[in-house]
N, C-alpha and C. Protein backbone atom coordinates (compact mmCIF):
# COMPACT_ATOMS: atom_id res chain seq x y z
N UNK A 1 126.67 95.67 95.16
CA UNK A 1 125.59 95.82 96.10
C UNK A 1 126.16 96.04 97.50
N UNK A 2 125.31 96.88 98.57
CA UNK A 2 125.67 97.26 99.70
C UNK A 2 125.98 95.61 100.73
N UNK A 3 126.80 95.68 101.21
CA UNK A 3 127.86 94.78 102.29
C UNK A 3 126.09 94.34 103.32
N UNK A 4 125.78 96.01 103.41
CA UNK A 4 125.10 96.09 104.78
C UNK A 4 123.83 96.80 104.61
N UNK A 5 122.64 96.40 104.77
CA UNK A 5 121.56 97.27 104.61
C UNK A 5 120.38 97.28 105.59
N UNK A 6 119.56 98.22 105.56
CA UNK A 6 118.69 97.97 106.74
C UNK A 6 118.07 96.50 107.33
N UNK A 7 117.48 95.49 106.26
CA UNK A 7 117.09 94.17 106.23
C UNK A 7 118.46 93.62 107.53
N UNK A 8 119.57 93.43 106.70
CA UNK A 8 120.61 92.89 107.39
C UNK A 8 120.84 93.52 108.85
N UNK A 9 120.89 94.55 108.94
CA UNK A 9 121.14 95.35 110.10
C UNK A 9 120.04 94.95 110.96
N UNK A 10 118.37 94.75 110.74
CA UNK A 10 117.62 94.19 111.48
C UNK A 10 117.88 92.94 112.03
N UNK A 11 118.24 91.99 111.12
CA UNK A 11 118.37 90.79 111.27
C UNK A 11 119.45 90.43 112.28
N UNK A 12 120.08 91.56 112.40
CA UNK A 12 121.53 91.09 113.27
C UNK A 12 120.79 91.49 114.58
N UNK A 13 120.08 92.42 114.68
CA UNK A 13 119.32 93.02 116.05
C UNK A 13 118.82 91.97 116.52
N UNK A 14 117.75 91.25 115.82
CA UNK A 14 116.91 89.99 116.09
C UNK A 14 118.26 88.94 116.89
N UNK A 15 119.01 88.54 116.12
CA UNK A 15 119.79 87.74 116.74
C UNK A 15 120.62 87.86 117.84
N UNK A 16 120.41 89.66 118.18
CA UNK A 16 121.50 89.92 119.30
C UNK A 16 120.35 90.11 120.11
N UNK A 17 119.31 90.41 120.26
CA UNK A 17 117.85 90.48 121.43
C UNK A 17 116.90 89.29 121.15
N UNK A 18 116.88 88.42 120.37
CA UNK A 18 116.24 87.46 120.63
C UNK A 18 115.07 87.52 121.23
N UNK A 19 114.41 87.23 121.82
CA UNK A 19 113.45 87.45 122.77
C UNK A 19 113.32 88.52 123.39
N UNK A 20 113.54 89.39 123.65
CA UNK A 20 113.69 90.99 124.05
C UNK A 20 112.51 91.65 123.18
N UNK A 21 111.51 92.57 123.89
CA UNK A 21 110.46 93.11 122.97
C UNK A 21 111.19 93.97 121.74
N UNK A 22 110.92 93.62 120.87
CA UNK A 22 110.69 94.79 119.86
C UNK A 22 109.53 96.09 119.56
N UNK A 23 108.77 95.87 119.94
CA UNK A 23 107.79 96.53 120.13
C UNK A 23 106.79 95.97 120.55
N UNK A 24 106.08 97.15 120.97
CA UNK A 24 104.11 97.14 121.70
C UNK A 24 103.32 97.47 120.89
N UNK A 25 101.88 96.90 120.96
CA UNK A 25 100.72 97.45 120.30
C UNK A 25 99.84 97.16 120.26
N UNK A 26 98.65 98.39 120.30
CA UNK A 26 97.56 97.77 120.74
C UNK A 26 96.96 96.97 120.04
N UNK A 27 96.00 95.51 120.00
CA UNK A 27 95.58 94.52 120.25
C UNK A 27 94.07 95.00 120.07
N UNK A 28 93.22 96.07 119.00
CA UNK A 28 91.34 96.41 118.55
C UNK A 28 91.01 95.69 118.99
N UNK A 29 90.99 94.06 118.87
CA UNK A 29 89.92 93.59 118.79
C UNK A 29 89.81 93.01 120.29
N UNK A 30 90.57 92.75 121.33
CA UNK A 30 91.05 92.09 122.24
C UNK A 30 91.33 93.65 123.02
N UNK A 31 91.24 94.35 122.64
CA UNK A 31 91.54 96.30 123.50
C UNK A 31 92.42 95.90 124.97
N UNK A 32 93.40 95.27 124.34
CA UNK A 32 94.87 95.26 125.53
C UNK A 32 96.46 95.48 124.61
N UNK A 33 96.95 95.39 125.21
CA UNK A 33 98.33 96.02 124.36
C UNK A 33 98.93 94.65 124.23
N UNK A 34 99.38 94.45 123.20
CA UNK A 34 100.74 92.61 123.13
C UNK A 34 101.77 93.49 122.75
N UNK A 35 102.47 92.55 123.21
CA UNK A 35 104.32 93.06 122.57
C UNK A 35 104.74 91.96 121.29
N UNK A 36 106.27 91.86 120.83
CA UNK A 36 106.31 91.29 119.23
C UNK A 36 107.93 91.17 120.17
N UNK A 37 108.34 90.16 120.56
CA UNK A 37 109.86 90.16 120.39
C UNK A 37 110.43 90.44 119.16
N UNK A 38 111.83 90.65 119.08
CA UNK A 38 112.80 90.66 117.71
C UNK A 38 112.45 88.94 117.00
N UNK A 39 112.53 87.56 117.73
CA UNK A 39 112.42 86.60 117.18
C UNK A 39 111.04 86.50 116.50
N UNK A 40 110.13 86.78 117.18
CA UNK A 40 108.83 86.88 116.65
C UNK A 40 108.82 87.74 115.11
N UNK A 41 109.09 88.54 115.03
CA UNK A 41 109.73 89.97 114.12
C UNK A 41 109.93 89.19 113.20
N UNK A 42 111.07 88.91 113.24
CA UNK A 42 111.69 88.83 111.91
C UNK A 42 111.26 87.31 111.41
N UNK A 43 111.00 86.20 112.05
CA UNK A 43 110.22 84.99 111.79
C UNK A 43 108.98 85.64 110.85
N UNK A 44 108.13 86.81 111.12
CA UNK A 44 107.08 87.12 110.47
C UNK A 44 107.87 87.53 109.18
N UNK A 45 108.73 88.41 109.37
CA UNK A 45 108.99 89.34 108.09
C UNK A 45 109.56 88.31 107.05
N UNK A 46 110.48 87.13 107.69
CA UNK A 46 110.51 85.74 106.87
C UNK A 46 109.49 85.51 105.68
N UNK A 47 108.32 85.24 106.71
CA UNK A 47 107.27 84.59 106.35
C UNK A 47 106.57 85.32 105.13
N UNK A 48 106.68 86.49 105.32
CA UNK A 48 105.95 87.52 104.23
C UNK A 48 106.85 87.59 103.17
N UNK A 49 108.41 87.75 103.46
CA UNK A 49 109.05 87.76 101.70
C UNK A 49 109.15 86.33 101.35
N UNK A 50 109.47 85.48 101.67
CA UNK A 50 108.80 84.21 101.22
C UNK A 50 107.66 84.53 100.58
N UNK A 51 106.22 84.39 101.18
CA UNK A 51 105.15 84.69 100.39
C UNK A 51 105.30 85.32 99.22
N UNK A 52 106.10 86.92 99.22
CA UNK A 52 106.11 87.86 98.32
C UNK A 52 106.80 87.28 96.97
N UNK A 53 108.19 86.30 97.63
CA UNK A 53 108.97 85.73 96.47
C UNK A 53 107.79 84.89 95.68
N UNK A 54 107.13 83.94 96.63
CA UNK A 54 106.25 83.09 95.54
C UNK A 54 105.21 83.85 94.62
N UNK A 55 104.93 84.83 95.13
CA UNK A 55 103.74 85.90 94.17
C UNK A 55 104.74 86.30 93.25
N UNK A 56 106.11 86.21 92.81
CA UNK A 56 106.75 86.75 91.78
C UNK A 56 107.90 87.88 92.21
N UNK A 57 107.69 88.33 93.17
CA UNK A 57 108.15 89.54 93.21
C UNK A 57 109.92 89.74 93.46
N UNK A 58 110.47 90.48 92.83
CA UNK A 58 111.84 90.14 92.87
C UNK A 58 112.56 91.88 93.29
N UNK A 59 113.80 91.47 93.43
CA UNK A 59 114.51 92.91 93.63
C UNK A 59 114.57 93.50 92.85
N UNK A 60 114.34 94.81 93.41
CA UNK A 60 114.22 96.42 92.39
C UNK A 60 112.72 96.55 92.10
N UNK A 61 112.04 95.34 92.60
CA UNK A 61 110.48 95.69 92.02
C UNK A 61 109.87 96.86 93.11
N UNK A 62 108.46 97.49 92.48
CA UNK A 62 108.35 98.64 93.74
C UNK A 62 106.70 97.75 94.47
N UNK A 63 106.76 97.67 95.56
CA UNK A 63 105.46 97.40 96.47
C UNK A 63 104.78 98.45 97.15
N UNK A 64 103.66 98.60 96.99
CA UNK A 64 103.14 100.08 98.04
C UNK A 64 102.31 99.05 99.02
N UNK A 65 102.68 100.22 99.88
CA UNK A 65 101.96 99.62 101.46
C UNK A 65 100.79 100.98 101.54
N UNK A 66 99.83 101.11 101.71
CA UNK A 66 98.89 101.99 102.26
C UNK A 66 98.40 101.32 103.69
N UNK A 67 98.58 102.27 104.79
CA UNK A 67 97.48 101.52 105.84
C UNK A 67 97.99 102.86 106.85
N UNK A 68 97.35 102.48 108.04
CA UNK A 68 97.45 103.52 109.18
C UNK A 68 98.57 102.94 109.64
N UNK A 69 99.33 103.20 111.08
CA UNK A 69 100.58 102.34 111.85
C UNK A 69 99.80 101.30 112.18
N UNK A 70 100.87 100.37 111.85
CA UNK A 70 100.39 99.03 112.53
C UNK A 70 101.71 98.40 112.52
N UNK A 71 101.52 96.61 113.51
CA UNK A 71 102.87 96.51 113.32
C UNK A 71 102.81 95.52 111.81
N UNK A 72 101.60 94.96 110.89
CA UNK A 72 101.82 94.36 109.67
C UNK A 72 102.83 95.46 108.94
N UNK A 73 102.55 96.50 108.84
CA UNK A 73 102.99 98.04 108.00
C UNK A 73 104.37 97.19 108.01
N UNK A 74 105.04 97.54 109.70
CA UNK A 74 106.30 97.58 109.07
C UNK A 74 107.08 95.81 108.64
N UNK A 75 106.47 95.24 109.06
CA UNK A 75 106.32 93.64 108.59
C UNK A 75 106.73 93.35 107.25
N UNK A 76 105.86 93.87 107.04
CA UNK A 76 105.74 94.17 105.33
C UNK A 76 106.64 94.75 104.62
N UNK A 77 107.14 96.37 105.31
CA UNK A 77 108.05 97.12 105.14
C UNK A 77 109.24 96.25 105.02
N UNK A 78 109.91 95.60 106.08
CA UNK A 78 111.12 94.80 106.37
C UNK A 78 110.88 93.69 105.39
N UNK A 79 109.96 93.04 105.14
CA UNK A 79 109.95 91.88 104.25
C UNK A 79 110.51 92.68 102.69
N UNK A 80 109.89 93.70 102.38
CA UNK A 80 110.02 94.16 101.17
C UNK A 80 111.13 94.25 100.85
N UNK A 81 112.23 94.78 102.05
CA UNK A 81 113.30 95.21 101.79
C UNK A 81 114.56 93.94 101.82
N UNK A 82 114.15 92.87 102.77
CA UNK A 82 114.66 91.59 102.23
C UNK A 82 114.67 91.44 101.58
N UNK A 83 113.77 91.22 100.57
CA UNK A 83 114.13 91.23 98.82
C UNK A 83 114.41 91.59 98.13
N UNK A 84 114.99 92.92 98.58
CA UNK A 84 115.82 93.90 97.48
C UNK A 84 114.99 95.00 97.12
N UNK A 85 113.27 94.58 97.21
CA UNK A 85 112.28 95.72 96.38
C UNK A 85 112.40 96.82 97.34
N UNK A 86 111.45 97.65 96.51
CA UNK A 86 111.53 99.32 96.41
C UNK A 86 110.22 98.75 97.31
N UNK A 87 110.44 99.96 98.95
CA UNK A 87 108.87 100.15 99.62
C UNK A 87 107.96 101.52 98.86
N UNK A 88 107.04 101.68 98.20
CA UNK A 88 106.35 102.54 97.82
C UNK A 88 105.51 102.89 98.92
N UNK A 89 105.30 103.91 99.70
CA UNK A 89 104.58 104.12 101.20
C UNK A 89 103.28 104.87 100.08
N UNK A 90 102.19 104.90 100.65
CA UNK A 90 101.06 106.37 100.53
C UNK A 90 100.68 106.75 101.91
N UNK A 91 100.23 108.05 102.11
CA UNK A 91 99.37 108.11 102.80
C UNK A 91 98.03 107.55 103.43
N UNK A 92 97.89 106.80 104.30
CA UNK A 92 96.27 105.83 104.88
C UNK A 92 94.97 106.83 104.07
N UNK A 93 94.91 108.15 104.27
CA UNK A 93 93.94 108.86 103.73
C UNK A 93 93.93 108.99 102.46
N UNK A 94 94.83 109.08 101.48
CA UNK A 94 95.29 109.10 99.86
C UNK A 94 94.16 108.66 99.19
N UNK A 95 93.83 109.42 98.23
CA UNK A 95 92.62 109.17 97.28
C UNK A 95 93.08 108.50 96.38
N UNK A 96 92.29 107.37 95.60
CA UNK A 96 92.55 106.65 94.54
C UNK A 96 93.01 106.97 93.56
N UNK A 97 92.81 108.57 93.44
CA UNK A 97 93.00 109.12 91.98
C UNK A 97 94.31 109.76 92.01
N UNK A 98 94.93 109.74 93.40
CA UNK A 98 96.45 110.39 93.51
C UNK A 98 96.93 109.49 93.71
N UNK A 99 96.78 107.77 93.67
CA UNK A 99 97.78 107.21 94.09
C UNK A 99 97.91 106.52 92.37
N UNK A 100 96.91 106.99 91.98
CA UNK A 100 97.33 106.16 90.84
C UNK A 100 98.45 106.76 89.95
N UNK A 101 98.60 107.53 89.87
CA UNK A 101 100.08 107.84 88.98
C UNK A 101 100.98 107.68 89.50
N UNK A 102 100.81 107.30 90.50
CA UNK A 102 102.22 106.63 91.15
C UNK A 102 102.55 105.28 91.04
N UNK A 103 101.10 104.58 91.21
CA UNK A 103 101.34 102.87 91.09
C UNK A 103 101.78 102.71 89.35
N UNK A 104 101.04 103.65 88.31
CA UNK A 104 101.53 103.37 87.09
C UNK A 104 102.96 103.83 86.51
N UNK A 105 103.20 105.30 87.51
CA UNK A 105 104.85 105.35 87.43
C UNK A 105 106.35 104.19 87.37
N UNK A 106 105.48 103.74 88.90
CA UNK A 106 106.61 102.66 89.30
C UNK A 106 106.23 100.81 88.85
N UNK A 107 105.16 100.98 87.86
CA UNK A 107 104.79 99.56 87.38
C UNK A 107 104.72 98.84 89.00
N UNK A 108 103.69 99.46 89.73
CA UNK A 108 103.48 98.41 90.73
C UNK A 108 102.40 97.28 90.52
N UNK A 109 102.85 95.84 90.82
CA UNK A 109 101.63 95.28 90.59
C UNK A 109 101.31 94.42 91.84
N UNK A 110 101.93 94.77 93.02
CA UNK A 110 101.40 94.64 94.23
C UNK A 110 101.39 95.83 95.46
N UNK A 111 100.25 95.63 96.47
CA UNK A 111 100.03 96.56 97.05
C UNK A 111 99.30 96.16 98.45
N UNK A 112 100.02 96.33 99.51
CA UNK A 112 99.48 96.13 100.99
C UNK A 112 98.18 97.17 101.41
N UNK A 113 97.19 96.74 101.89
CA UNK A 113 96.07 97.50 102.44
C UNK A 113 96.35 97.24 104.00
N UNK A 114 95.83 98.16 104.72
CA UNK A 114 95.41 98.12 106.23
C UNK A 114 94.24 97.92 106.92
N UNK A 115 92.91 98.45 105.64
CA UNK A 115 91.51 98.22 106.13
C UNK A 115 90.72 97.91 104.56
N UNK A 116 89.00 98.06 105.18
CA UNK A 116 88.61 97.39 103.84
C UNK A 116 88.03 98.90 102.97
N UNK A 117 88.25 100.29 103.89
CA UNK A 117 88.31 102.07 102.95
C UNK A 117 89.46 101.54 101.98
N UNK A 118 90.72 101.13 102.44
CA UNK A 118 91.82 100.42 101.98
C UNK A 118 92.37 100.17 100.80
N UNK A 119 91.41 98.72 100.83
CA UNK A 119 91.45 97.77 99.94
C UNK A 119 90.46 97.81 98.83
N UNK A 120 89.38 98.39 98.76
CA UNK A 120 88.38 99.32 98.04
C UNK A 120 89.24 100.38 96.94
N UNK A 121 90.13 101.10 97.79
CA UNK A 121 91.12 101.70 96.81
C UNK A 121 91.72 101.20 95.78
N UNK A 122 92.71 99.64 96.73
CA UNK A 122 93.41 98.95 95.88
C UNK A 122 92.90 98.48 94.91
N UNK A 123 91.25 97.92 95.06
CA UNK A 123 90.45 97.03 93.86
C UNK A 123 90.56 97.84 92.66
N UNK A 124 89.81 99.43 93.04
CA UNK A 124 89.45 100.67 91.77
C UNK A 124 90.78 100.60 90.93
N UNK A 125 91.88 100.79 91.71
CA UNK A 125 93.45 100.52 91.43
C UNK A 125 93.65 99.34 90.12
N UNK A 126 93.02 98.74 90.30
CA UNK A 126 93.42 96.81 89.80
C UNK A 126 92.71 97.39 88.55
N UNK A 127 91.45 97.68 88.74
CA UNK A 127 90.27 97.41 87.45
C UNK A 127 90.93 98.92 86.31
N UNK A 128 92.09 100.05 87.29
CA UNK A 128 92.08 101.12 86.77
C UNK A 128 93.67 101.50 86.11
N UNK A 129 94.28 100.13 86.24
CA UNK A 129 96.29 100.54 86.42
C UNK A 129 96.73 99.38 86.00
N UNK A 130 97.93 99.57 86.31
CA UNK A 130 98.82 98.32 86.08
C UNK A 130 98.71 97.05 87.50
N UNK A 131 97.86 97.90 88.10
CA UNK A 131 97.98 96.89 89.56
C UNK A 131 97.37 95.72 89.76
N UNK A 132 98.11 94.32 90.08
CA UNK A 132 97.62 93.26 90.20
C UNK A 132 97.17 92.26 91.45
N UNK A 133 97.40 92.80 92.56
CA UNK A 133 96.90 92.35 93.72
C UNK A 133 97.25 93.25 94.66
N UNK A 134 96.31 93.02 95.52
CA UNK A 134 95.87 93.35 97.00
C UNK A 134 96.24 92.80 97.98
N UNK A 135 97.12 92.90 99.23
CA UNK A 135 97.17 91.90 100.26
C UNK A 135 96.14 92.86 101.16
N UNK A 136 95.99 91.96 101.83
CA UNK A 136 94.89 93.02 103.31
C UNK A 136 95.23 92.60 103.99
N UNK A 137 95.59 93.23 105.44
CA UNK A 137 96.15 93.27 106.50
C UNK A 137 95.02 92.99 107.64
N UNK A 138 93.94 93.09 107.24
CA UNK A 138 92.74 92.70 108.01
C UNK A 138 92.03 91.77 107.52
N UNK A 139 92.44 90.25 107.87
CA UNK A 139 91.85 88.91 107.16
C UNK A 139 90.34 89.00 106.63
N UNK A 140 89.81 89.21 107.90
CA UNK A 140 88.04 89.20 107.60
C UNK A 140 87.64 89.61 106.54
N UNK A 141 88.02 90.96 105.66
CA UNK A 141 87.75 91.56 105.36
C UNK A 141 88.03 91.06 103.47
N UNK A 142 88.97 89.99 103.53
CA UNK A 142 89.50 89.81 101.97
C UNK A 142 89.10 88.30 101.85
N UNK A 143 88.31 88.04 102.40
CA UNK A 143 87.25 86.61 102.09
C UNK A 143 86.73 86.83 100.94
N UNK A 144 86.78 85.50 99.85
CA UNK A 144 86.22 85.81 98.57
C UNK A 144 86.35 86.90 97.88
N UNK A 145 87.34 88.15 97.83
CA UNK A 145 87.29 88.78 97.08
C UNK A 145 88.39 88.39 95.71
N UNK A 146 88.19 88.81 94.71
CA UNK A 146 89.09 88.77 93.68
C UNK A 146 90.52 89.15 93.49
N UNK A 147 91.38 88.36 93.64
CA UNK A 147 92.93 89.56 93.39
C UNK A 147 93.24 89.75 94.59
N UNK A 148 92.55 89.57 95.69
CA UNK A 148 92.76 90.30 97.11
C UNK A 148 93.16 88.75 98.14
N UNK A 149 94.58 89.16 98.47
CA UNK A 149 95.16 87.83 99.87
C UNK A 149 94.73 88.25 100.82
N UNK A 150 95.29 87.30 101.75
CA UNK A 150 95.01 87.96 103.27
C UNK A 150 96.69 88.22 103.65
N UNK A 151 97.02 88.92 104.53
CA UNK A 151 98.26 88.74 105.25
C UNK A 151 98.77 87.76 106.01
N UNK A 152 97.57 87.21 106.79
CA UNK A 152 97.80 86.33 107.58
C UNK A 152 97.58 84.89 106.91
């Protein structure tokens, strides 16, 4: 296995900027911009492959993320890759019926949403594939549903 990989290479960034922004972004609901230091960063991306490990998920497995940019996307992204798994990206616009030979290609049985057009996909997905959960990236929105986490 590689010495050095993107995960690691982040992680060393975090520790050499610390507190230093990593990025900006806008803030919908609150319509002002926040920033994300590197410590902030990678504390999250922690937090999510943790999570991901306890849902099962191990290296070489594939995860798809669907959503517009955000900074969960790449959260998620970096968590995935801490663990060794495969990021499966789609397109935010991608129809249910094209993503599905892909989720059954790569035996995905998890899958990040960005909204609840989204996560609507992911459900048809669940009832229609090999796919077994939903995270949503927009809490409100995965209250009481079946199969479906929140991110946060």
């Amino acid at each position: 296995m590689m010495k050095s990989h993107l995960a690691h290479m982040i992680r060393r960034q975090a520790k050499r900027y610390g507190t230093r922004e990593v990025f900006r972004y806008r803030n919908k609901n609150a319509r002002t911009f926040q920033s994300m230091s590197w410590n902030e960063f990678i504390t999250e991306v922690d937090r999510v492959a943790a999570a991901l490990h306890d849902l099962g998920c191990r290296q070489g497995e594939n995860i798809g993320i669907i959503s517009a940019n955000r900074p969960e996307w790449l959260i998620a992204d970096m968590a995935i890759h801490t663990l060794g798994a495969v990021v499966v990206p789609f397109f935010a616009n991608m129809a249910k019926e094209q993503m599905r030979p892909m989720v059954e290609e790569t035996d995905m049985r998890l899958l990040f949403a960005g909204n609840r057009e989204q996560l609507e996909k992911g459900l048809w997905l669940i009832e229609n594939s090999c796919l077994e959960t939903v995270v949503l990236f927009d809490e409100a929105e995965s209250n009481h549903i079946s199969r479906c986490l929140s991110f946060r």
